[in-house]
C-alpha atoms as a PDB file:
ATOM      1  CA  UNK A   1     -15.339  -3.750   0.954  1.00  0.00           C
ATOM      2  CA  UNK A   2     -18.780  -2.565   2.506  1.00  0.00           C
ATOM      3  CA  UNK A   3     -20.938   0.183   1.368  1.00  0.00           C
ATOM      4  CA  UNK A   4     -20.365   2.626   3.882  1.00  0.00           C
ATOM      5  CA  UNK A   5     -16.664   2.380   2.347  1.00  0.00           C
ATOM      6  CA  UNK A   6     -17.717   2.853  -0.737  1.00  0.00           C
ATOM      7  CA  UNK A   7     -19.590   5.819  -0.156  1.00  0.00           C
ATOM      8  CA  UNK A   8     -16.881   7.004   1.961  1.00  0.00           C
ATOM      9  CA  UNK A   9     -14.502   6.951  -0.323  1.00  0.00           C
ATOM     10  CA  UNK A  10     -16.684   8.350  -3.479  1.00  0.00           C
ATOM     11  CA  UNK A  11     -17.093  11.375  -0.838  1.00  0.00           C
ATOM     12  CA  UNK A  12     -13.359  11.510  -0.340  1.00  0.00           C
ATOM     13  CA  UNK A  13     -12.477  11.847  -3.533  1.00  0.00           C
ATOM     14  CA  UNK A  14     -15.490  13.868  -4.209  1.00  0.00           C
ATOM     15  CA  UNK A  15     -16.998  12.316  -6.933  1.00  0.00           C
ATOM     16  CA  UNK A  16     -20.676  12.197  -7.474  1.00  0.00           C
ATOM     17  CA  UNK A  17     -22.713   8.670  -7.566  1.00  0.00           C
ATOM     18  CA  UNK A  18     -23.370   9.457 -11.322  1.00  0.00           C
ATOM     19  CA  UNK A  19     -19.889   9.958 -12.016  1.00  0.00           C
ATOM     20  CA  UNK A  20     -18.409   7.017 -10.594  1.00  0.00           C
ATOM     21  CA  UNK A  21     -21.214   4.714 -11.403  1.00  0.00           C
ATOM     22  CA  UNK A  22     -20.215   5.862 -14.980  1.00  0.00           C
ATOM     23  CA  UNK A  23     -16.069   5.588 -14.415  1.00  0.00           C
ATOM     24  CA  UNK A  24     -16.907   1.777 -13.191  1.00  0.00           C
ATOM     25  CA  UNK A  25     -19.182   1.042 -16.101  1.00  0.00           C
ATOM     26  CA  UNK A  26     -22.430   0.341 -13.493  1.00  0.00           C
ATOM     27  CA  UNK A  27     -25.707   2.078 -13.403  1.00  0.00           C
ATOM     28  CA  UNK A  28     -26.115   4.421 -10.773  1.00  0.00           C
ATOM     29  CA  UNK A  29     -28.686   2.063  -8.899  1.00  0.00           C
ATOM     30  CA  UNK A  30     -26.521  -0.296  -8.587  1.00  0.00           C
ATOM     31  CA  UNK A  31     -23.725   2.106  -7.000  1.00  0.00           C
ATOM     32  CA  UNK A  32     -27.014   3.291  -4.789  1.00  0.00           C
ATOM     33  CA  UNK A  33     -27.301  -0.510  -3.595  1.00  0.00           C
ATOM     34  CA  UNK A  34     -23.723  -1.088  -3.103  1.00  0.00           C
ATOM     35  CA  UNK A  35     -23.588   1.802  -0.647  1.00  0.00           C
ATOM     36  CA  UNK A  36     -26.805   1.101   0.976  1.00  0.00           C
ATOM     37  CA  UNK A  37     -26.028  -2.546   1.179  1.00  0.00           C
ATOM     38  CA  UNK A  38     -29.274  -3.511  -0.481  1.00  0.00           C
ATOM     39  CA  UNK A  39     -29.996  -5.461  -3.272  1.00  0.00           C
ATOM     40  CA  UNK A  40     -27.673  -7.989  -4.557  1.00  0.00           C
ATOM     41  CA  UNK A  41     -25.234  -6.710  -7.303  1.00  0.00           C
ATOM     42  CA  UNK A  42     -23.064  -8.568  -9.257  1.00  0.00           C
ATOM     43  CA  UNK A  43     -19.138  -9.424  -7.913  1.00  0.00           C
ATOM     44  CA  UNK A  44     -18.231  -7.548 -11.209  1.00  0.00           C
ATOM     45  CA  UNK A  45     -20.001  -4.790 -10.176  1.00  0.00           C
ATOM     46  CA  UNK A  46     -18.539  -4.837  -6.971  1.00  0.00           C
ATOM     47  CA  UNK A  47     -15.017  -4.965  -8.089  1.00  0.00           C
ATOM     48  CA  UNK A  48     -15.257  -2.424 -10.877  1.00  0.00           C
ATOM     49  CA  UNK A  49     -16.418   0.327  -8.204  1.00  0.00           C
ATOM     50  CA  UNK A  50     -13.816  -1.083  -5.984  1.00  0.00           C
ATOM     51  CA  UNK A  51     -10.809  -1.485  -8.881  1.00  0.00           C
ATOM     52  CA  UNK A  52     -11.835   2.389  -9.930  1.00  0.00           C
ATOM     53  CA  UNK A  53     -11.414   3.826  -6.508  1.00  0.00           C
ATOM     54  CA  UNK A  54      -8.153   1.804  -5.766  1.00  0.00           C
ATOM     55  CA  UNK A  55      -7.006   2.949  -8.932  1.00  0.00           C
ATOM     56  CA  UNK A  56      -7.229   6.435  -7.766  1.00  0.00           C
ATOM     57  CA  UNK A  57      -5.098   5.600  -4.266  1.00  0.00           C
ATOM     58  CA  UNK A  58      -7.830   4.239  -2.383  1.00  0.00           C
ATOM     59  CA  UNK A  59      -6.946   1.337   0.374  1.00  0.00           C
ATOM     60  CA  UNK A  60      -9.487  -0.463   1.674  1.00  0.00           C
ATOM     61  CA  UNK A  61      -8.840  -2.148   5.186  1.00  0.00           C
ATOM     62  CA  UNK A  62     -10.968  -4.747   7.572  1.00  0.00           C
ATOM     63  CA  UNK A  63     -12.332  -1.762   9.396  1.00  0.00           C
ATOM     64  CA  UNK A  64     -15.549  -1.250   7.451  1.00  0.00           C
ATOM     65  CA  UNK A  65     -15.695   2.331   9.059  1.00  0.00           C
ATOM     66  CA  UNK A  66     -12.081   3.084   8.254  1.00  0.00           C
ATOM     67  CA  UNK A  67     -10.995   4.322   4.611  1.00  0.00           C
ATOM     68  CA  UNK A  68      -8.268   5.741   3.211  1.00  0.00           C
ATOM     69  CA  UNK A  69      -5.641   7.341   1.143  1.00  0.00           C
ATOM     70  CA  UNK A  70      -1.412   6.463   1.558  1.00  0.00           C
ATOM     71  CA  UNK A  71       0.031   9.424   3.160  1.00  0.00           C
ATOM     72  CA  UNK A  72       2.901   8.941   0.785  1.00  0.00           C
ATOM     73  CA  UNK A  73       1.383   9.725  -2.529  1.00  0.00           C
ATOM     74  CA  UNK A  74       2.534  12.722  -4.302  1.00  0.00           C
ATOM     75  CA  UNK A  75      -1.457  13.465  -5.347  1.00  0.00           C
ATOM     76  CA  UNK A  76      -2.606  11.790  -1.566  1.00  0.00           C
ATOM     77  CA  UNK A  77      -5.613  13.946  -0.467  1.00  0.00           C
ATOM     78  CA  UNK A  78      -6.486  15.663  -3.708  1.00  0.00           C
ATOM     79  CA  UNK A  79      -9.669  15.066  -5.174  1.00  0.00           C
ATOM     80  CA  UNK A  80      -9.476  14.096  -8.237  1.00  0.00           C
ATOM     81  CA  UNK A  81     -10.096  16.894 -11.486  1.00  0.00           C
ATOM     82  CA  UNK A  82     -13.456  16.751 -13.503  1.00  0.00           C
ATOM     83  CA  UNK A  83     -11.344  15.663 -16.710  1.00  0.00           C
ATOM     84  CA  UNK A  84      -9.932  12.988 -14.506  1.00  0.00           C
ATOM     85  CA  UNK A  85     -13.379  11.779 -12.510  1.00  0.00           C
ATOM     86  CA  UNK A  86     -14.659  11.135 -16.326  1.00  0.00           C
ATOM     87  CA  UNK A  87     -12.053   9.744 -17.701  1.00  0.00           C
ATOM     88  CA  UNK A  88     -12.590   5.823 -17.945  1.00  0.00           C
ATOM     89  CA  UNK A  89     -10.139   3.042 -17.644  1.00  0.00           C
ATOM     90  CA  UNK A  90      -8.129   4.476 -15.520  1.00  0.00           C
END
């Protein structure tokens, strides 16, 4: 997972920096430094933004410019609502 995925998929799903760095339990600079590739966070940082995002459908593949949602989902291409973006743990 690179940054540029990360931020990629936050956009997809439309969900702010704040509001994932909270859903993944990391401070927001630390989601900044993740998707700028700066800085050098934690491998539990890195796989709670990355667990959180595949947890809403998100596949991430060796492209690092390629990211994406199964076609097959029944909620595939819907952002997620602002109950569910806050809601933790999911």
């Amino acid at each position: 997972m690179k940054g540029q995925q990360v931020r990629a998929a936050r956009v997809l799903l439309a969900i702010s920096q704040q509001d994932l760095a909270a859903a993944a339990g990391v401070s927001v600079q630390t989601l900044r430094d993740i998707e700028n590739g700066s800085g050098d966070p934690r491998r539990s940082s890195l796989t709670a933004v990355e667990d959180y995002l595949v947890s809403w459908g998100v596949r991430f593949v060796a492209d690092p410019l390629v990211v994406g949602m199964p076609a097959t989902s029944d909620d595939a291409g819907q952002a997620p609502t602002e109950d569910e973006r806050g809601a933790l743990g999911r």
